[in-house]
N, C-alpha and C. Protein backbone atom coordinates (compact mmCIF):
# COMPACT_ATOMS: atom_id res chain seq x y z
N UNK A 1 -43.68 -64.22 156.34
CA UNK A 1 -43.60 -64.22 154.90
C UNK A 1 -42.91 -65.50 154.46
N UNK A 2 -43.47 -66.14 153.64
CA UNK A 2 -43.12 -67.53 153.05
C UNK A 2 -42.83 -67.05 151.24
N UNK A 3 -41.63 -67.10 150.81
CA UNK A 3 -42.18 -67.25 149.29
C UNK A 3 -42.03 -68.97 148.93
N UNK A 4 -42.85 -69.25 148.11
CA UNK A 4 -42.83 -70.67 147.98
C UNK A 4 -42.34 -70.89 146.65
N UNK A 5 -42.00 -69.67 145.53
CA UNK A 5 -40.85 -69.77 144.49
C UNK A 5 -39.56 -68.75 144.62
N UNK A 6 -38.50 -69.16 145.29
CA UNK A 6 -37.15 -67.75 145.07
C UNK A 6 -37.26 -67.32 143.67
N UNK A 7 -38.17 -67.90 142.84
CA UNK A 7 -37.71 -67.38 141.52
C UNK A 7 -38.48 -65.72 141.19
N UNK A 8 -39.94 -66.05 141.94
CA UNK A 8 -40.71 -64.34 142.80
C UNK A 8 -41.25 -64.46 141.01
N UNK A 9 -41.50 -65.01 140.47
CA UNK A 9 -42.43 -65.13 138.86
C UNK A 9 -43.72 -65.28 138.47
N UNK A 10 -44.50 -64.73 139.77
CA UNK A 10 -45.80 -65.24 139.48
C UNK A 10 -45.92 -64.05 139.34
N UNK A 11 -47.22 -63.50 138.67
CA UNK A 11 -47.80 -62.61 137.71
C UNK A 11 -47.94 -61.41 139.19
N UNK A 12 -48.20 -61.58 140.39
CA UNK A 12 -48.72 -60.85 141.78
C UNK A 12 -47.65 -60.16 141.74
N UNK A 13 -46.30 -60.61 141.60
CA UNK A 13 -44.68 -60.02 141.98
C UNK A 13 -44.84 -58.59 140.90
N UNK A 14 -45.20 -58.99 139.94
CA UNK A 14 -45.26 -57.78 139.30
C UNK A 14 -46.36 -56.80 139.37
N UNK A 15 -47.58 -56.99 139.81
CA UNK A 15 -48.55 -56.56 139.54
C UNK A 15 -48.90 -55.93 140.69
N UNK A 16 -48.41 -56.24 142.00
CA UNK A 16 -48.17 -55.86 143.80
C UNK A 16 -47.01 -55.49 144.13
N UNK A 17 -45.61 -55.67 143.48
CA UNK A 17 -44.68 -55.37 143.94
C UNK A 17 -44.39 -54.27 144.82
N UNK A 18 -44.81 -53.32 144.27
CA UNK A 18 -44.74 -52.07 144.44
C UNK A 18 -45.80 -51.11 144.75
N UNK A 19 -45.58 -50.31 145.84
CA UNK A 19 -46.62 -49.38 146.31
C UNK A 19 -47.70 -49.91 147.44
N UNK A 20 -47.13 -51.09 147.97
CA UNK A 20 -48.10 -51.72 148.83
C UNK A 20 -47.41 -52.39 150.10
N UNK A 21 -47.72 -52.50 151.19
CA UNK A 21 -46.67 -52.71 151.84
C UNK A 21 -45.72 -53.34 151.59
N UNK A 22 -46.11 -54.34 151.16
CA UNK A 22 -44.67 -55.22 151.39
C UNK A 22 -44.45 -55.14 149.88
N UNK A 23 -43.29 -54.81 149.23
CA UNK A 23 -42.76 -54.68 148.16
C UNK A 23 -41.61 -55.67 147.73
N UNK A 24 -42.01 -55.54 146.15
CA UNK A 24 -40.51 -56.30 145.78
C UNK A 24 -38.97 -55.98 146.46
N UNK A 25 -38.91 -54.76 146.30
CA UNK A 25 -37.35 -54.18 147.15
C UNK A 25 -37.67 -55.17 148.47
N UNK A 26 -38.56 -54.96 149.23
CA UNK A 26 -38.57 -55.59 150.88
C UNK A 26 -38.27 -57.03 150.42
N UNK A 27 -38.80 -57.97 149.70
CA UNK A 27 -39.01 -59.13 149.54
C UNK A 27 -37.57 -59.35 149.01
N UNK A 28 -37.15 -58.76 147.84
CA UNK A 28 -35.31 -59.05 147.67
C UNK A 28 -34.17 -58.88 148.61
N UNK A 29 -34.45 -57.99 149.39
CA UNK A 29 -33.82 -57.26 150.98
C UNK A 29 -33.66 -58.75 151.61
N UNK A 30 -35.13 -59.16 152.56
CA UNK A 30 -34.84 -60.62 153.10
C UNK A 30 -34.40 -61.80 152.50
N UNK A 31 -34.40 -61.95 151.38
CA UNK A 31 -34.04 -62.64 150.28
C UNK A 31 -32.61 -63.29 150.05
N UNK A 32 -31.99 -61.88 150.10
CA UNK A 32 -30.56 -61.57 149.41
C UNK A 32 -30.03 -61.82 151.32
N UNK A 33 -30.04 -62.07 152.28
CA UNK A 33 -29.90 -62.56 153.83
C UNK A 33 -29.77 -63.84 153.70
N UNK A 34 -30.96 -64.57 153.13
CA UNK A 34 -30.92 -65.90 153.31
C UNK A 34 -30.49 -66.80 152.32
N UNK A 35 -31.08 -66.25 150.99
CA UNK A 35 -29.73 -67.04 149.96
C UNK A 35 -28.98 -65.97 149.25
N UNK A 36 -27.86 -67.01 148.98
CA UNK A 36 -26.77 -65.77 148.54
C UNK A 36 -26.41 -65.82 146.65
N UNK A 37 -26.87 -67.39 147.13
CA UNK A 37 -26.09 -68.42 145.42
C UNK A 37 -27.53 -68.03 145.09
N UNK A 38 -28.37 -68.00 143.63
CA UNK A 38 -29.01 -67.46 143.26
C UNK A 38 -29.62 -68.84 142.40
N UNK A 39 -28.60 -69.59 142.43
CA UNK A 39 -28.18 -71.45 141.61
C UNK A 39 -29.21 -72.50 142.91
N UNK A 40 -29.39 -71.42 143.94
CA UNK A 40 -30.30 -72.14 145.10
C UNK A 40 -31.65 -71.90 145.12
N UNK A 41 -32.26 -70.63 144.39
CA UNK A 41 -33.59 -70.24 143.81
C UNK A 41 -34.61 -71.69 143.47
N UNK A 42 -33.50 -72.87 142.59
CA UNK A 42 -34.69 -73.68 141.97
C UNK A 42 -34.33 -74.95 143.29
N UNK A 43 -33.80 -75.32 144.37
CA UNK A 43 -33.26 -76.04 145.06
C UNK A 43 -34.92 -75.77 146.01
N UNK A 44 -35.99 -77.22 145.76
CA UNK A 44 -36.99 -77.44 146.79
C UNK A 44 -37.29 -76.62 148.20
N UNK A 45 -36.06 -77.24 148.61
CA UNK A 45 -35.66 -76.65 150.35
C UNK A 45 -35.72 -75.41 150.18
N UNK A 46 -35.86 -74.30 149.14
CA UNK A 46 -35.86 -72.88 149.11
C UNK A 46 -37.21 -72.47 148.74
N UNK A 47 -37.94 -73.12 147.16
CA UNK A 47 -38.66 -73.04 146.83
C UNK A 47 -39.77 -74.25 147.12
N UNK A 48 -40.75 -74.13 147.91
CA UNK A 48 -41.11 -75.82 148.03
C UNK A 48 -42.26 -75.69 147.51
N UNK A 49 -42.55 -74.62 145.90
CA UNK A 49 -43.80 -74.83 145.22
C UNK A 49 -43.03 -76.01 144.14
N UNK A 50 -41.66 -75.88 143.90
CA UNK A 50 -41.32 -77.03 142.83
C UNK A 50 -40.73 -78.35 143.29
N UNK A 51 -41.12 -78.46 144.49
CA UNK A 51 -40.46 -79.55 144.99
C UNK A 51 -41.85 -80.89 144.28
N UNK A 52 -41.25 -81.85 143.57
CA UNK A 52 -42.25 -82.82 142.92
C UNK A 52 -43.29 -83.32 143.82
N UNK A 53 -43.10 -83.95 144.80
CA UNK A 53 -43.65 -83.94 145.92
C UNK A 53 -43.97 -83.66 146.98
N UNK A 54 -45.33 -83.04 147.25
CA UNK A 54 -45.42 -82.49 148.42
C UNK A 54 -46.35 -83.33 149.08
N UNK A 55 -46.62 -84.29 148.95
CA UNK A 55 -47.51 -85.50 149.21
C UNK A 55 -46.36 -85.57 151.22
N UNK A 56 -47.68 -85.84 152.07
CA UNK A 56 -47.41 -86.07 153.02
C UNK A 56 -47.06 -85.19 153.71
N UNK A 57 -47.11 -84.07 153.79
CA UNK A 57 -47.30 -82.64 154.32
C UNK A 57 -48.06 -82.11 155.31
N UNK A 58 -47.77 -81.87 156.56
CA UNK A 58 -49.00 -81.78 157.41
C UNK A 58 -49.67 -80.59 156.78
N UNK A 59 -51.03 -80.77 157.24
CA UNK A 59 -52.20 -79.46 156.81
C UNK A 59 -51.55 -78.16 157.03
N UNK A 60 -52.50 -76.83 155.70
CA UNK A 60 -51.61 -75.77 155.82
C UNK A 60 -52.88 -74.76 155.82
N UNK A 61 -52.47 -74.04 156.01
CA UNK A 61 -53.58 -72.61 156.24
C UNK A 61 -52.68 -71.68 155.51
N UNK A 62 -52.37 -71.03 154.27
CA UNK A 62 -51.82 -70.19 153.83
C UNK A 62 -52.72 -69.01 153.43
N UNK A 63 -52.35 -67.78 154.43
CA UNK A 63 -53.30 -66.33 154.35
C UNK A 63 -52.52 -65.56 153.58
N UNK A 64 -53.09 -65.14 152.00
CA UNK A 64 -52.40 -64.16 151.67
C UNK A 64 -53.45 -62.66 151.25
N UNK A 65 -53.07 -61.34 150.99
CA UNK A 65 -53.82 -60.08 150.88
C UNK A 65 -54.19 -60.49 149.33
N UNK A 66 -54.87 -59.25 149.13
CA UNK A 66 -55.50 -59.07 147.75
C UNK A 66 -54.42 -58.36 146.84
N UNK A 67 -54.01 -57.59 147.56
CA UNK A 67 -52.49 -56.99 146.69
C UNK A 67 -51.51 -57.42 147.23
N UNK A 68 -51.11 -58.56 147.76
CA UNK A 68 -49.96 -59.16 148.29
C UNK A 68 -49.21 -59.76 147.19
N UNK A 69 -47.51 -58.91 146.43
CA UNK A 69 -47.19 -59.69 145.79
C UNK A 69 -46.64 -61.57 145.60
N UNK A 70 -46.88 -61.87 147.00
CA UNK A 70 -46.81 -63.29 147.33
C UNK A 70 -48.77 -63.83 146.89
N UNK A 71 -49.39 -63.23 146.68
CA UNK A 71 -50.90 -64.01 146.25
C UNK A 71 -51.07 -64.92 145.38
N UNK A 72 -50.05 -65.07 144.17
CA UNK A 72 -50.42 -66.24 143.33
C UNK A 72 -49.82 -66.99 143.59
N UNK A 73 -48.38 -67.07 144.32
CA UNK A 73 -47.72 -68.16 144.75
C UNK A 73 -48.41 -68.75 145.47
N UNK A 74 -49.00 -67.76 146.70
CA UNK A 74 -49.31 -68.67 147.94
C UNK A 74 -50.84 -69.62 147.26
N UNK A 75 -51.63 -69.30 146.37
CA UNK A 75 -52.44 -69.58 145.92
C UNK A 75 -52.09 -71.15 145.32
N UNK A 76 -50.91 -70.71 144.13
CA UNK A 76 -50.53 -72.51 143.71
C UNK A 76 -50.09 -72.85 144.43
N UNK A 77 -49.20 -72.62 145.66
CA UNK A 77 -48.59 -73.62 146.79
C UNK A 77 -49.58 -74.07 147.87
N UNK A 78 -51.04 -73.96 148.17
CA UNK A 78 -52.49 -74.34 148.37
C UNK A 78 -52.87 -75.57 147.87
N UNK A 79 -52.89 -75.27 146.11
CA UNK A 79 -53.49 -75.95 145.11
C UNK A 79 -52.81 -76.94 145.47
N UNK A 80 -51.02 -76.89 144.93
CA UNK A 80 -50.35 -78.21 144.71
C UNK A 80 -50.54 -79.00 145.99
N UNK A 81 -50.94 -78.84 147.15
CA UNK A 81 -51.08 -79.03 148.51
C UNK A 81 -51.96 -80.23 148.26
N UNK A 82 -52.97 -79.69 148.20
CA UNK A 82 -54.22 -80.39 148.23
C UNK A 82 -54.09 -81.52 146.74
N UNK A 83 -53.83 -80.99 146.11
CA UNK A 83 -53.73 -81.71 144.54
C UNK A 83 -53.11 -83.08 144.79
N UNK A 84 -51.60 -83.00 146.02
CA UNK A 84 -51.28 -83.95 146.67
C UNK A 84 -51.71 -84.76 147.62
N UNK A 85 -52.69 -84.21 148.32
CA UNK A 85 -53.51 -85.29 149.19
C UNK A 85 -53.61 -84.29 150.41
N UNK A 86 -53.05 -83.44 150.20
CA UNK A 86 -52.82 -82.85 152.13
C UNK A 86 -53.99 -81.78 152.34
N UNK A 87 -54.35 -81.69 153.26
CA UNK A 87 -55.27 -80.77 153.51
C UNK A 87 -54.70 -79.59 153.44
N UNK A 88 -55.26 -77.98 152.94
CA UNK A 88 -54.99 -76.93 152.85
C UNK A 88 -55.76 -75.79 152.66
N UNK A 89 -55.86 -74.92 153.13
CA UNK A 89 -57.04 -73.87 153.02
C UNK A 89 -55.97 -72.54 152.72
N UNK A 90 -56.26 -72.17 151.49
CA UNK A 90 -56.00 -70.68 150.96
C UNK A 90 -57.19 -69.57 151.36
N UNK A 91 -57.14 -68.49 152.34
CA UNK A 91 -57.85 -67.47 152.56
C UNK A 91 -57.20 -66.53 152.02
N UNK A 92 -57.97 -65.62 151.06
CA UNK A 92 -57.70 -64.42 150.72
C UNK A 92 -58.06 -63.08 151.22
């Protein structure tokens, strides 16, 4: 599991959160382990869908489900991929 925003705001978080395996509770659980400061949510190295540049990135293969509340993230963190030059394949 990758989230590529700590901020968890894409429209999937709400719309998958819950009732499907992997849930919001699960996703805040590992979350709340690895950061603690919450002031680290918008900090790249946490979130690396807002990092300005992602130019120079080796190639990515990001697999996400159809009800996976990580699906629209992993979807723009694809886009911005490629948008930057790097090769990337989003399978759904």
């Amino acid at each position: 599991m990758l989230v590529a925003d700590q901020r968890c705001s894409a429209r999937s978080h709400q719309t998958n959160g819950q009732g499907y395996l992997l849930t919001k509770d699960t996703i805040d659980y590992f979350m709340g382990h690895h950061i603690t400061d919450p002031s680290h949510n918008l900090d790249p190295r946490a979130s690396p869908l807002l990092h300005a540049d992602l130019s120079r990135l080796p190639d990515a293969l990001v697999l996400t489900a159809g009800y996976d509340p990580l699906r629209d993230e992993g979807l723009m963190y694809a886009q911005r991929l490629s948008e930057a030059g790097n090769r990337a394949t989003h399978l759904l």
